[in-house]
PDB file of N, CA and C in Angstrom:
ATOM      1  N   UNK A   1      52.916 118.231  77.437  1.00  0.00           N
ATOM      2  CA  UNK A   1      53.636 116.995  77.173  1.00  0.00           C
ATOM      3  C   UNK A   1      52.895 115.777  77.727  1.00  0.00           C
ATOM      4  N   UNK A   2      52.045 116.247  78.852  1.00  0.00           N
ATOM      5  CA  UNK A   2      51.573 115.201  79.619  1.00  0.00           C
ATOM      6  C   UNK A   2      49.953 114.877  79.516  1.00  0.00           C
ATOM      7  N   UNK A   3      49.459 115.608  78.800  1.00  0.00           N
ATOM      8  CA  UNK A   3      48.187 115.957  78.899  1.00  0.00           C
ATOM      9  C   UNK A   3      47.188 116.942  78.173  1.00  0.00           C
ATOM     10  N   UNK A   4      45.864 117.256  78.616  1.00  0.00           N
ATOM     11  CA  UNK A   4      45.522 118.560  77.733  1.00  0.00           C
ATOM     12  C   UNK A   4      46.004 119.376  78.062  1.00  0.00           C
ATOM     13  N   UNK A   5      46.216 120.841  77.875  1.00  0.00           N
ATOM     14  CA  UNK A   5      47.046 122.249  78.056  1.00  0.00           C
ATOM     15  C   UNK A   5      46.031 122.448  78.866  1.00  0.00           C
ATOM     16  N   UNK A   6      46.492 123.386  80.585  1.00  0.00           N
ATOM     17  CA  UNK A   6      45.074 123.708  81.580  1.00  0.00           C
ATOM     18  C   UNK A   6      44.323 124.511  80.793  1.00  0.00           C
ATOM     19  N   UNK A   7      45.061 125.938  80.159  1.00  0.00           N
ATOM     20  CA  UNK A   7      44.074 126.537  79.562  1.00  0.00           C
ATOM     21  C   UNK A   7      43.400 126.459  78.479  1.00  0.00           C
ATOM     22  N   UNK A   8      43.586 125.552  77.710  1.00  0.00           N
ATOM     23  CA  UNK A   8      42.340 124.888  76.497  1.00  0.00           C
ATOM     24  C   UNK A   8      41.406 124.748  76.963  1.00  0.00           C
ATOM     25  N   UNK A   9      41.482 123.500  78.148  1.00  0.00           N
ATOM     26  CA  UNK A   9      40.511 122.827  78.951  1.00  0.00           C
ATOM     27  C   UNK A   9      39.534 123.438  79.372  1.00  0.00           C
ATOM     28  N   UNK A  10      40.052 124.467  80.188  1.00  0.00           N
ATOM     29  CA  UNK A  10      39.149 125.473  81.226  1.00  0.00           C
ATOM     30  C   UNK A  10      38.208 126.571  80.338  1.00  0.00           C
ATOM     31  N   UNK A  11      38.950 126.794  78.822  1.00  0.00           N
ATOM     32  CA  UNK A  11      38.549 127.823  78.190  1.00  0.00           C
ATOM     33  C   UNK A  11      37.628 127.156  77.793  1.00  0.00           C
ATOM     34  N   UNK A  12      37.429 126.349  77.131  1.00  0.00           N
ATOM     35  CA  UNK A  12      36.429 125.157  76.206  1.00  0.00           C
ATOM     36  C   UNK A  12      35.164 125.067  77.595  1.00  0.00           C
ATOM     37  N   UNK A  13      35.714 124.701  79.044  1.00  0.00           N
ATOM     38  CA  UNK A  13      34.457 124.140  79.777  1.00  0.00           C
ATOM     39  C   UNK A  13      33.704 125.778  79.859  1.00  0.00           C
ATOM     40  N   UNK A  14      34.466 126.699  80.315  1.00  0.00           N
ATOM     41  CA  UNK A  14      33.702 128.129  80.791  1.00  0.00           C
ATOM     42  C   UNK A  14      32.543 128.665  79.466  1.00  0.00           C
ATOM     43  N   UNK A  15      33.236 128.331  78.180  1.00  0.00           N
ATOM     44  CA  UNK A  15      32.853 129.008  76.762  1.00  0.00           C
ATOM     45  C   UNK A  15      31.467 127.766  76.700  1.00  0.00           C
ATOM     46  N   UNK A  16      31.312 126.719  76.799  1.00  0.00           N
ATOM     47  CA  UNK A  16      30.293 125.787  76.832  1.00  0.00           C
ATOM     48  C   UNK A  16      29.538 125.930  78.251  1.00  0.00           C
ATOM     49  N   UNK A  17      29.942 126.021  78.946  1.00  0.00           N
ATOM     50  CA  UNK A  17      28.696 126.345  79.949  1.00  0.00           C
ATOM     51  C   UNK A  17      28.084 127.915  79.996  1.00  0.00           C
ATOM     52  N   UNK A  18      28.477 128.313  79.197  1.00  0.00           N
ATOM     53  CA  UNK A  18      27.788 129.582  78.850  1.00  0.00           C
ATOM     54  C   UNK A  18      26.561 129.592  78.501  1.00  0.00           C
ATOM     55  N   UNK A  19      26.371 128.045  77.706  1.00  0.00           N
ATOM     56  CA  UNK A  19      25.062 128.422  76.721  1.00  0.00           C
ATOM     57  C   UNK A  19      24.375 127.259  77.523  1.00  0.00           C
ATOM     58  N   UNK A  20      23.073 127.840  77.679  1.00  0.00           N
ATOM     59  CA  UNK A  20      22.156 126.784  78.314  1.00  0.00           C
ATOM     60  C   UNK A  20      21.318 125.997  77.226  1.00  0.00           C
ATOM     61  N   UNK A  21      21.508 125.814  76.435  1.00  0.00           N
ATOM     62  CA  UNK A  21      20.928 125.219  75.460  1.00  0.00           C
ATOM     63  C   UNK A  21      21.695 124.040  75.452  1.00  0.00           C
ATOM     64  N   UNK A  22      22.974 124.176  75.870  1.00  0.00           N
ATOM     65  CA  UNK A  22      24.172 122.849  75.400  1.00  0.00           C
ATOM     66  C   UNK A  22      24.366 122.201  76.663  1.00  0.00           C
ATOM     67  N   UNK A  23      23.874 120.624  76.393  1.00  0.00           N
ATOM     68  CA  UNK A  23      24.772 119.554  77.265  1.00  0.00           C
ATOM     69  C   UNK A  23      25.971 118.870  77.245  1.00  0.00           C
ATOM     70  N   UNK A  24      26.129 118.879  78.573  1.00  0.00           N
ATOM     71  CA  UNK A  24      27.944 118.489  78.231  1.00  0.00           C
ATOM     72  C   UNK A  24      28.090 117.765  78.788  1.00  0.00           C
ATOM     73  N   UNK A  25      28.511 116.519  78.479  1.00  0.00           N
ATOM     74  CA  UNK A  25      29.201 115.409  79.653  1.00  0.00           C
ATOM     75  C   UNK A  25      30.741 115.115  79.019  1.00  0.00           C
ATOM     76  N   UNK A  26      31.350 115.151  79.960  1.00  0.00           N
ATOM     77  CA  UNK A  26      32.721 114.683  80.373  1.00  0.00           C
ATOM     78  C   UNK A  26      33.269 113.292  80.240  1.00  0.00           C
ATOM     79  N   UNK A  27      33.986 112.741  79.779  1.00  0.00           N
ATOM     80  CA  UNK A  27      34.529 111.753  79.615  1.00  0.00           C
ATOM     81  C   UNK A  27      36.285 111.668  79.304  1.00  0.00           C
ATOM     82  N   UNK A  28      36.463 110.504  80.445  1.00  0.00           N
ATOM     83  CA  UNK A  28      38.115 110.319  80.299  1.00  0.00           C
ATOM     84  C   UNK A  28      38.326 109.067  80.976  1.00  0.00           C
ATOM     85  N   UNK A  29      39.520 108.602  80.589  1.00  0.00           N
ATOM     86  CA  UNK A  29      39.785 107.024  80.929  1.00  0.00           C
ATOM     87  C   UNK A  29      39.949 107.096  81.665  1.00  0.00           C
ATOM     88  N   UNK A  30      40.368 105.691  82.854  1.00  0.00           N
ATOM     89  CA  UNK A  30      40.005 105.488  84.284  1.00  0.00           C
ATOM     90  C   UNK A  30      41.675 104.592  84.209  1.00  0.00           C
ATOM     91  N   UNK A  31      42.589 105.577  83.675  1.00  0.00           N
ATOM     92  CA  UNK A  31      44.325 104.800  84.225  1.00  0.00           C
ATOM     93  C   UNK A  31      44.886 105.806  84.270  1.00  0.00           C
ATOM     94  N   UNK A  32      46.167 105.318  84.151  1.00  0.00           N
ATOM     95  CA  UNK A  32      47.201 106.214  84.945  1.00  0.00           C
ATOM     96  C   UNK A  32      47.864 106.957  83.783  1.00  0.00           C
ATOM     97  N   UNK A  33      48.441 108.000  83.828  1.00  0.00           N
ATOM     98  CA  UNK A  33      49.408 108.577  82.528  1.00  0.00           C
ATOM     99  C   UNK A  33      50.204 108.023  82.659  1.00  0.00           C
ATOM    100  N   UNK A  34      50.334 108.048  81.242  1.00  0.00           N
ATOM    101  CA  UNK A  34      51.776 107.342  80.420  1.00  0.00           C
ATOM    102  C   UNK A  34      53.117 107.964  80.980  1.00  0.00           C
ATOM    103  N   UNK A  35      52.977 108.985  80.815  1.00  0.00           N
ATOM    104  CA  UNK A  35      54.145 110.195  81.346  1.00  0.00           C
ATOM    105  C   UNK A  35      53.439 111.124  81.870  1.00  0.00           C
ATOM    106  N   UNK A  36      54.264 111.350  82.843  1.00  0.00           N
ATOM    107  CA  UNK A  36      53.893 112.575  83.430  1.00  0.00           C
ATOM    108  C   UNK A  36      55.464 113.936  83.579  1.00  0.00           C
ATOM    109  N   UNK A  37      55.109 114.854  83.793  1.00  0.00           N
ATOM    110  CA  UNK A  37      56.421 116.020  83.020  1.00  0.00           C
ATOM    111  C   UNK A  37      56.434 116.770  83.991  1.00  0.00           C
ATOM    112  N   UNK A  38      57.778 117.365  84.571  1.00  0.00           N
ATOM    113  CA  UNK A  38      57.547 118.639  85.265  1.00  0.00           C
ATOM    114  C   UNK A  38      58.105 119.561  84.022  1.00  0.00           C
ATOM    115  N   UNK A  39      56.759 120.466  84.348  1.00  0.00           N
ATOM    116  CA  UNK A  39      56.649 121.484  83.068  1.00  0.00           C
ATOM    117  C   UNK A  39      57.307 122.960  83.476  1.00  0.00           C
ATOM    118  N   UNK A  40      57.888 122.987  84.483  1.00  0.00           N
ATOM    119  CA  UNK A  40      59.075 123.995  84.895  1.00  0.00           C
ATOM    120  C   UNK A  40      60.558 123.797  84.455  1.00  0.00           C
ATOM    121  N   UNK A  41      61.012 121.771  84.245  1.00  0.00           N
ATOM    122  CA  UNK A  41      62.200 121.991  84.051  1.00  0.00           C
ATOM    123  C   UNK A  41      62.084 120.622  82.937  1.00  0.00           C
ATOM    124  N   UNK A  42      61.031 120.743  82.105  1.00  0.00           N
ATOM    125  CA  UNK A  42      61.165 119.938  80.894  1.00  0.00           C
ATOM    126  C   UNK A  42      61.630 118.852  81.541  1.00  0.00           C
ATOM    127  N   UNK A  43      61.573 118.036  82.360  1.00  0.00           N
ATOM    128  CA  UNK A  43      62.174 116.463  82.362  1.00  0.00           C
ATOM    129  C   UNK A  43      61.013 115.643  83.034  1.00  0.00           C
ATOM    130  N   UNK A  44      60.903 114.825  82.532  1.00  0.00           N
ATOM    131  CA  UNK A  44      59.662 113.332  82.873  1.00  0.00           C
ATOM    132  C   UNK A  44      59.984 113.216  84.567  1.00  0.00           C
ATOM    133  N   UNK A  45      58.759 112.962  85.392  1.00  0.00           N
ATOM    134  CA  UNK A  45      58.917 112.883  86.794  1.00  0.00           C
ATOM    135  C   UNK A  45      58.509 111.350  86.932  1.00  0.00           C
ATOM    136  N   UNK A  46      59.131 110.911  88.403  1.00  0.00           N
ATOM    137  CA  UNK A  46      58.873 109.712  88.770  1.00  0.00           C
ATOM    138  C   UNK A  46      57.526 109.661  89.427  1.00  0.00           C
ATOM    139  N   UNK A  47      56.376 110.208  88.930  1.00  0.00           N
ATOM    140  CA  UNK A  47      55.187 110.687  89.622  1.00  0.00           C
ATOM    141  C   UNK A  47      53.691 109.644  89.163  1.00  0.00           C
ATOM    142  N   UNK A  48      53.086 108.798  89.984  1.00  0.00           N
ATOM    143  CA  UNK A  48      52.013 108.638  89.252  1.00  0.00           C
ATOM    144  C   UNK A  48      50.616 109.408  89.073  1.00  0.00           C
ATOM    145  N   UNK A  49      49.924 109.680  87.850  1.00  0.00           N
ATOM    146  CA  UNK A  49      48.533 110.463  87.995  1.00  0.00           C
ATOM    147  C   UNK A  49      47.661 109.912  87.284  1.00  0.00           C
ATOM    148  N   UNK A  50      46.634 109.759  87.550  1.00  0.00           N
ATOM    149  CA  UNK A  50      45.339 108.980  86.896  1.00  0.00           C
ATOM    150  C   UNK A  50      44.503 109.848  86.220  1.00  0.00           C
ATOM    151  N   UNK A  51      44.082 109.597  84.677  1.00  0.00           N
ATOM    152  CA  UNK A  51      43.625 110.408  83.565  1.00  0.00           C
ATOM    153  C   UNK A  51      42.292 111.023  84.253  1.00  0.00           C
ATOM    154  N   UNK A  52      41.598 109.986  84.616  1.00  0.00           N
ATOM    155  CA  UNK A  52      39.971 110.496  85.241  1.00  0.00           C
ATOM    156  C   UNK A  52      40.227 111.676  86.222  1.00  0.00           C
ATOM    157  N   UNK A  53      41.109 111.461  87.325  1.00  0.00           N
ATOM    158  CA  UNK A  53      41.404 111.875  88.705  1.00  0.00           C
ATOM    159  C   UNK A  53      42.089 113.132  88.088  1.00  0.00           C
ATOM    160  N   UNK A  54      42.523 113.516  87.398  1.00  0.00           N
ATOM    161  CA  UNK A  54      43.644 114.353  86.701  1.00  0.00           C
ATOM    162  C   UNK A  54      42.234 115.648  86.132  1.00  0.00           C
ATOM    163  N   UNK A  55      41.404 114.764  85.138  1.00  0.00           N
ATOM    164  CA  UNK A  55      40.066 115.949  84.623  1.00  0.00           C
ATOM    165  C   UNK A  55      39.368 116.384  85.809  1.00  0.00           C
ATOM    166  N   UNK A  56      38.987 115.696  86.689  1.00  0.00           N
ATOM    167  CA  UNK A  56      38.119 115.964  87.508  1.00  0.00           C
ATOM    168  C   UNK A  56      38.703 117.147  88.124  1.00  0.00           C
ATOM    169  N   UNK A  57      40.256 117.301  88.333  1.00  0.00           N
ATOM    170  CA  UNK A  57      40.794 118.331  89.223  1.00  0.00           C
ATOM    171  C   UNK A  57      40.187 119.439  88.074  1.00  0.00           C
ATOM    172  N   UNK A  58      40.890 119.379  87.334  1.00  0.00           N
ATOM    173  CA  UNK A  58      41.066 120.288  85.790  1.00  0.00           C
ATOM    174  C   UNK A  58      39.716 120.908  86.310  1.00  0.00           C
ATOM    175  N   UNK A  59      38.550 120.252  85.850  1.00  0.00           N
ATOM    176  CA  UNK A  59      37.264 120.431  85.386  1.00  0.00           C
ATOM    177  C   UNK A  59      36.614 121.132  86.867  1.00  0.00           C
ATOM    178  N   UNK A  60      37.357 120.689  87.967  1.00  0.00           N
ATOM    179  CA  UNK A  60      36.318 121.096  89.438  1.00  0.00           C
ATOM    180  C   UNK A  60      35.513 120.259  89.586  1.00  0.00           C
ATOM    181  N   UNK A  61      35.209 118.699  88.975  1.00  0.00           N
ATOM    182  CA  UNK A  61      33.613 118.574  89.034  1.00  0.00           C
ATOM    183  C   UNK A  61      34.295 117.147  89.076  1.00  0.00           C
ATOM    184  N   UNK A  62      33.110 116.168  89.640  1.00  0.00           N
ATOM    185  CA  UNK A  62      33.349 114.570  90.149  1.00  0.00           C
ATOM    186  C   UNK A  62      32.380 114.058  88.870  1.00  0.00           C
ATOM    187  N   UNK A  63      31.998 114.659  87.941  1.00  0.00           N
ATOM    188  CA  UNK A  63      31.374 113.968  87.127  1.00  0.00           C
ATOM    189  C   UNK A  63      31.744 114.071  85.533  1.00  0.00           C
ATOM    190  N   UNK A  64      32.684 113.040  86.049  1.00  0.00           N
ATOM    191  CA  UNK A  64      33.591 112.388  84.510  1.00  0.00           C
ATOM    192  C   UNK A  64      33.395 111.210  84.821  1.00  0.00           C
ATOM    193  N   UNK A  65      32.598 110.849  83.270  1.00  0.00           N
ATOM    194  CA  UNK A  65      32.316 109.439  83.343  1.00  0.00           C
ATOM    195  C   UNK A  65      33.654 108.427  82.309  1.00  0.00           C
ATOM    196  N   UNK A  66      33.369 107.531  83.199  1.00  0.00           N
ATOM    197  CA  UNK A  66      34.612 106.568  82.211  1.00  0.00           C
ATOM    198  C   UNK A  66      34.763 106.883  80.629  1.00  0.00           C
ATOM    199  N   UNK A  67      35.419 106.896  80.037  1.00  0.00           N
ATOM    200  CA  UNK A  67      35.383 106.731  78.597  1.00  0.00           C
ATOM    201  C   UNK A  67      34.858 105.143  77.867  1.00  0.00           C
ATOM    202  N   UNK A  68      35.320 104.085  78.559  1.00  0.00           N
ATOM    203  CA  UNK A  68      34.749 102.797  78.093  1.00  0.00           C
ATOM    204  C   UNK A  68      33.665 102.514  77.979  1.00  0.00           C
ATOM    205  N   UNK A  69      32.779 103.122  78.995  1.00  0.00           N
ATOM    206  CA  UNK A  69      31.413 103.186  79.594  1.00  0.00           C
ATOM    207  C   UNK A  69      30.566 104.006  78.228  1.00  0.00           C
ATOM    208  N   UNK A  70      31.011 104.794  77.342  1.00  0.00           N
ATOM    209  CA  UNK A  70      30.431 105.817  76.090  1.00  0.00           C
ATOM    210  C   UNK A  70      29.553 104.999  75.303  1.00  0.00           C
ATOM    211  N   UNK A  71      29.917 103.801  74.965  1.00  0.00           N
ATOM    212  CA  UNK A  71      28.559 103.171  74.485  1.00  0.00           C
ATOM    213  C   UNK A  71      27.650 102.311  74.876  1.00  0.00           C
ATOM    214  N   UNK A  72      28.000 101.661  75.740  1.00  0.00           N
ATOM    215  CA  UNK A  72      27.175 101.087  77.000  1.00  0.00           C
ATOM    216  C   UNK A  72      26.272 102.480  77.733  1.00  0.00           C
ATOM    217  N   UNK A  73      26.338 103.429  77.522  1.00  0.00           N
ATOM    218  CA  UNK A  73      25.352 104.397  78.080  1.00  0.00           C
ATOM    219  C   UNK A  73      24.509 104.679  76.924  1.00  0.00           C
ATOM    220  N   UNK A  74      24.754 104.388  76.183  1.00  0.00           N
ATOM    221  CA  UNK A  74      23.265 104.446  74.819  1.00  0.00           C
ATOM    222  C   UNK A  74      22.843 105.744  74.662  1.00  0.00           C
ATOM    223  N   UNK A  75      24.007 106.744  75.213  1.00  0.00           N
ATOM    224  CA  UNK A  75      23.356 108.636  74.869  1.00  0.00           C
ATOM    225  C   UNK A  75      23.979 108.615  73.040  1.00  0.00           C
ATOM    226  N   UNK A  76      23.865 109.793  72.409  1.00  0.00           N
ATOM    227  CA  UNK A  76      23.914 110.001  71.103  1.00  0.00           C
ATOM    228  C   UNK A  76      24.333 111.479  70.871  1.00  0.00           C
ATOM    229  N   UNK A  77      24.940 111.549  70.398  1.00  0.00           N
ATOM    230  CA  UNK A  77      25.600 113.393  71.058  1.00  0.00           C
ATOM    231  C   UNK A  77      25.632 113.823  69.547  1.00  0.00           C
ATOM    232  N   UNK A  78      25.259 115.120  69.471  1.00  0.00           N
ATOM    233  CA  UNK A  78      25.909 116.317  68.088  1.00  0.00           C
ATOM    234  C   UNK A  78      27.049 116.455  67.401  1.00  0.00           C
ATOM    235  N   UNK A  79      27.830 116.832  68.932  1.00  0.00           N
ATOM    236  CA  UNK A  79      29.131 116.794  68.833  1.00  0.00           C
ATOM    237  C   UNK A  79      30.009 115.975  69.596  1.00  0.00           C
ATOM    238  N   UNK A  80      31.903 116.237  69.010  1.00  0.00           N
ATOM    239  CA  UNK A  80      32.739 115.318  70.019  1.00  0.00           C
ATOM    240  C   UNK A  80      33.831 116.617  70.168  1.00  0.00           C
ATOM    241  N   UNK A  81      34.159 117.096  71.198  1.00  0.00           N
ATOM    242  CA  UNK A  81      35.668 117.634  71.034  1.00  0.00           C
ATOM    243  C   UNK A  81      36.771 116.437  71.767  1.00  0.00           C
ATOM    244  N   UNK A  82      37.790 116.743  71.512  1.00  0.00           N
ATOM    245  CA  UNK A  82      38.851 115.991  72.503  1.00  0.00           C
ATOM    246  C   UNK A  82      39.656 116.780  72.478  1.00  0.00           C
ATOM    247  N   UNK A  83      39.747 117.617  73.346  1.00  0.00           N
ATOM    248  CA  UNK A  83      41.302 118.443  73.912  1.00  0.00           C
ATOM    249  C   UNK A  83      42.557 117.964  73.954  1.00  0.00           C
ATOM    250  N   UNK A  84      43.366 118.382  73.911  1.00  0.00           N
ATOM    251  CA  UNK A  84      44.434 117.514  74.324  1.00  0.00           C
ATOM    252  C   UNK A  84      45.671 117.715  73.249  1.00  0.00           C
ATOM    253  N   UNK A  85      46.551 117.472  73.841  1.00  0.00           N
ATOM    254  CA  UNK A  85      48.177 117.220  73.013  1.00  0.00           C
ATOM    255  C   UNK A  85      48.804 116.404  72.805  1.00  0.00           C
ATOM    256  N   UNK A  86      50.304 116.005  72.952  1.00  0.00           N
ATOM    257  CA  UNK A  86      50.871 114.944  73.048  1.00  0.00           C
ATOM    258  C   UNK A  86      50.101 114.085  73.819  1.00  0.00           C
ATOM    259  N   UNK A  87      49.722 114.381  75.302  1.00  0.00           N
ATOM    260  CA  UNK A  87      49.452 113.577  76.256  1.00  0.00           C
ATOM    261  C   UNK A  87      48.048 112.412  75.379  1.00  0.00           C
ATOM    262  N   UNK A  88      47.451 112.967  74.500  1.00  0.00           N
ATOM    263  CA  UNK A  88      46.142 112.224  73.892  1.00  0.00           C
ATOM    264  C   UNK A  88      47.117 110.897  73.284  1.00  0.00           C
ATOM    265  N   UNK A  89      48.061 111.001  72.567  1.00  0.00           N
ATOM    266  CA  UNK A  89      48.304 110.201  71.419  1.00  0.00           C
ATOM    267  C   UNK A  89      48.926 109.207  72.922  1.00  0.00           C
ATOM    268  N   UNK A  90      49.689 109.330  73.849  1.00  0.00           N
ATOM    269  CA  UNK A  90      50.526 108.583  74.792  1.00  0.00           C
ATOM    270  C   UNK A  90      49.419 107.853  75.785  1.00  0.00           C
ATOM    271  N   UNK A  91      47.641 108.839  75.685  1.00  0.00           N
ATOM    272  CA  UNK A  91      47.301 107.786  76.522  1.00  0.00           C
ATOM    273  C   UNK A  91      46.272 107.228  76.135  1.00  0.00           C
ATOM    274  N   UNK A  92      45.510 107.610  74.709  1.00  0.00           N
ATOM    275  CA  UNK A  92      44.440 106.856  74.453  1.00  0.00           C
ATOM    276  C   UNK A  92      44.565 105.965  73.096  1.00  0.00           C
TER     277      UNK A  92
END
């Protein structure tokens, strides 16, 4: 409700760092969620969490770069995935 599903996320990073051929950089916005959910009793919490601060847990790793920052870095990529559920459409 709030976000990407943990296990998409984790499945997608483990299944891509498999292959050493593939680079991956990370990217996610630098605010706060729109909503945030306790996903035990379905109801919206009075909680704040920050999208960047939120992947980085997800991911294990401090290197998620801003999303604004994507073309001002002048890289050129193959591919794009974007994970995510409801929480995509509520925060980007």
């Amino acid at each position: 409700m709030d976000g990407t599903d943990v296990v998409e996320a984790i499945t997608l990073a483990v299944n891509l760092d498999r292959y050493p051929y593939i680079s991956v950089d990370y990217y996610a916005l630098d605010k706060d969620l729109e909503n945030c959910w306790d996903h035990q009793h379905w109801t919206p919490m009075d909680r704040r969490a920050n999208v960047r601060t939120e992947a980085g847990r997800l991911l294990r790793t401090a290197h998620i770069n801003e999303l604004n920052e994507l073309e001002q870095l002048g890289k050129t990529y193959d591919g794009l995935i974007i994970p995510g559920g409801r929480g995509v459409g509520w925060n980007l």
